[in-house]
Protein backbone atom coordinates (compact mmCIF):
# COMPACT_ATOMS: atom_id res chain seq x y z
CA UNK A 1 -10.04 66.88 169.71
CA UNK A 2 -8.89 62.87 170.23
CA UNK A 3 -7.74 61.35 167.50
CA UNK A 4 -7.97 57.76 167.08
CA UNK A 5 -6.25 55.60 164.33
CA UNK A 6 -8.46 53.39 163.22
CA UNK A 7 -10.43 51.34 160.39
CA UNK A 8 -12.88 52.41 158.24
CA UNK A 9 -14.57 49.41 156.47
CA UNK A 10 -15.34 49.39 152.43
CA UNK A 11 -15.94 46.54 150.25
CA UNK A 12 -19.28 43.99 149.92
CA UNK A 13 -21.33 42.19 152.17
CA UNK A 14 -19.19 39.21 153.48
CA UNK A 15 -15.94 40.74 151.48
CA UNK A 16 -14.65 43.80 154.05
CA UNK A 17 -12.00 45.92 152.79
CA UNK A 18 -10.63 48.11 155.54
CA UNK A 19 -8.86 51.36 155.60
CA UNK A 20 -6.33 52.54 158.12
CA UNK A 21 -7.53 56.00 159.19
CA UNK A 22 -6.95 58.67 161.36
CA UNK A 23 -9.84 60.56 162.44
CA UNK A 24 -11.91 62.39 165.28
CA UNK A 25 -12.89 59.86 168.22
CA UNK A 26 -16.47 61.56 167.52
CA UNK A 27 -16.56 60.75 164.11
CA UNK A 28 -18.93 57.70 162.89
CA UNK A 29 -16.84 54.60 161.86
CA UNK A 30 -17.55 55.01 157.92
CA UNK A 31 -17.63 58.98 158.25
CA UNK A 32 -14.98 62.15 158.08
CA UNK A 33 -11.75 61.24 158.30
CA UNK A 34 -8.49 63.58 158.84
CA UNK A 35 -5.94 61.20 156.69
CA UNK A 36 -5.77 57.72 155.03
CA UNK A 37 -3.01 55.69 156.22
CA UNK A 38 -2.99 52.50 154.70
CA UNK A 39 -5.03 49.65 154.42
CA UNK A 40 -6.36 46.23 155.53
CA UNK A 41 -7.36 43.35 153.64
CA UNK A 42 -8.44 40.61 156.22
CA UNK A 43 -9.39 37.98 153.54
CA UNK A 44 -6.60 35.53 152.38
CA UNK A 45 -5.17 35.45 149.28
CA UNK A 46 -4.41 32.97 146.65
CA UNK A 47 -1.02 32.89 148.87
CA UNK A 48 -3.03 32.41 152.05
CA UNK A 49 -1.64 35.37 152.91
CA UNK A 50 -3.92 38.71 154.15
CA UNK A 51 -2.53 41.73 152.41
CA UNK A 52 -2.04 45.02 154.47
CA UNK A 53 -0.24 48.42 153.37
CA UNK A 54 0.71 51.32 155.67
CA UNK A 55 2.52 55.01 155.56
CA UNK A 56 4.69 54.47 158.25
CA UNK A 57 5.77 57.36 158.44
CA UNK A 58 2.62 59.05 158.56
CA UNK A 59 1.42 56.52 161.22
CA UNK A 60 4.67 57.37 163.39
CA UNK A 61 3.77 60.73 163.01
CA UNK A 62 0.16 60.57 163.99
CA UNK A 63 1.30 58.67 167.11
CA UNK A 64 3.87 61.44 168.46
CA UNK A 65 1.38 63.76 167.94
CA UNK A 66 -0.78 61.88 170.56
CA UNK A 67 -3.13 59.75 168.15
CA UNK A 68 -5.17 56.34 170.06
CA UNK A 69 -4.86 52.94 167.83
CA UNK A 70 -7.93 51.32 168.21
CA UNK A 71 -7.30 47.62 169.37
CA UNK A 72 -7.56 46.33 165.83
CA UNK A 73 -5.02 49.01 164.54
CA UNK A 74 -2.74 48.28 167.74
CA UNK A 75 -2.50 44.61 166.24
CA UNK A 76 -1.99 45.74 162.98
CA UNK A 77 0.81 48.28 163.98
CA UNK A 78 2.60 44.87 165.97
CA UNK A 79 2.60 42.60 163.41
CA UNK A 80 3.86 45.08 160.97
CA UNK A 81 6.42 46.31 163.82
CA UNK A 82 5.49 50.00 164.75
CA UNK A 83 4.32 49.11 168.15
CA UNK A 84 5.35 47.00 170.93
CA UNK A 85 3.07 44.04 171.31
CA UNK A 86 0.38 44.75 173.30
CA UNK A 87 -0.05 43.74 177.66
CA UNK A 88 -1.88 40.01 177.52
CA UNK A 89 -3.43 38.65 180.50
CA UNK A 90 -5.87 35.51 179.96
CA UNK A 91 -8.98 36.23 182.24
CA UNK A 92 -9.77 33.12 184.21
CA UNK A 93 -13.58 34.07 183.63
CA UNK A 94 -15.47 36.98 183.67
CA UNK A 95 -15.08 39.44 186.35
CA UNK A 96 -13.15 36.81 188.25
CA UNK A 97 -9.08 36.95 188.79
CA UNK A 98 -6.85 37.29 186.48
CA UNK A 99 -5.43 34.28 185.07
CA UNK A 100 -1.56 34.55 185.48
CA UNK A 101 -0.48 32.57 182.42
CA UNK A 102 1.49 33.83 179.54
CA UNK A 103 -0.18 34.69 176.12
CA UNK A 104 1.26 34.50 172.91
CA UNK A 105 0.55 38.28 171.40
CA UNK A 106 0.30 37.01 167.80
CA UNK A 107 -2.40 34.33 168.55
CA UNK A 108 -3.74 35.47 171.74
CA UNK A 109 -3.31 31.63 172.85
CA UNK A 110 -2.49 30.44 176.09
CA UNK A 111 0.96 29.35 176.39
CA UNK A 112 1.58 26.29 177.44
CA UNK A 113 5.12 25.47 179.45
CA UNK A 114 4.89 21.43 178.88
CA UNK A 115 7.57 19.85 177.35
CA UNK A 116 7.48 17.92 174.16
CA UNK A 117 8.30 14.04 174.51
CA UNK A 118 11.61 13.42 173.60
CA UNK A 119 11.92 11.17 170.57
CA UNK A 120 13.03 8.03 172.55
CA UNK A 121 8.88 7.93 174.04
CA UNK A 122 7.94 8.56 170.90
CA UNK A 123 10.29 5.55 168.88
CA UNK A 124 9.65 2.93 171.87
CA UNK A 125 5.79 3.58 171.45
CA UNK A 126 6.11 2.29 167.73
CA UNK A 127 8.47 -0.19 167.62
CA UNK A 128 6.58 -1.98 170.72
CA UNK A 129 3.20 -1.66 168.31
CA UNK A 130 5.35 -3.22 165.39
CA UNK A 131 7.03 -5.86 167.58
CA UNK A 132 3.11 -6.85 168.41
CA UNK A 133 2.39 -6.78 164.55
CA UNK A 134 4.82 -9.27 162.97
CA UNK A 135 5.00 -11.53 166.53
CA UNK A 136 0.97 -12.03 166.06
């Protein structure tokens, strides 16, 4: 039997409510579960923030025991700092090469190595529009 730690969605239409649970890989998504974990609010609060809860140590144990995150629950277990962040690669397009450029593993962005402007650019580019202003 594989188990797989992953999330079991309650709540409404357009107002999910997810559970953190480890279960049989064979099991349907909403169906028998082994234990609940935690859970998952992906809606923002009044805060802005999106509320989560976990048993860590149930969630450590599941995972020495041999227990699969799913990708969503691999996320979840990074952010809250049970697992290493996961291996990002950007894909350059489909089926193509891989694109060699860092990603950032909390936004999944490509990281870009530019430089910001240094704040003399930045001053000379607005006192040149303001020397234009009052000499007009």
């Amino acid at each position: 039997m594989v188990v797989r730690i992953r999330l079991s969605r309650f709540g409404c239409k357009n107002k999910p409510f997810y559970r953190v649970m480890a279960a049989d890989s064979r099991s349907p998504r909403d169906g028998k579960h082994l234990e609940v974990l935690g859970y998952y609010n992906p809606l923002p609060d009044q805060d802005g923030g999106k509320r989560m809860g976990l048993n860590f140590e149930r969630v450590k144990y599941w995972l020495s025991v041999g227990a699969q995150p799913s990708e969503p629950v691999q996320r979840i277990l990074f952010r809250a700092g049970v697992l290493p962040p996961p291996p990002m690669v950007a894909m350059g397009r489909k089926g193509g090469p891989r694109d060699t450029r860092p990603v950032d593993p909390m936004t999944g962005r490509v990281l870009d190595m530019k430089q910001p402007a240094t704040p003399n650019e930045q001053t000379g580019g607005e006192d040149d529009a303001a020397e234009g202003a009052t000499s007009a």
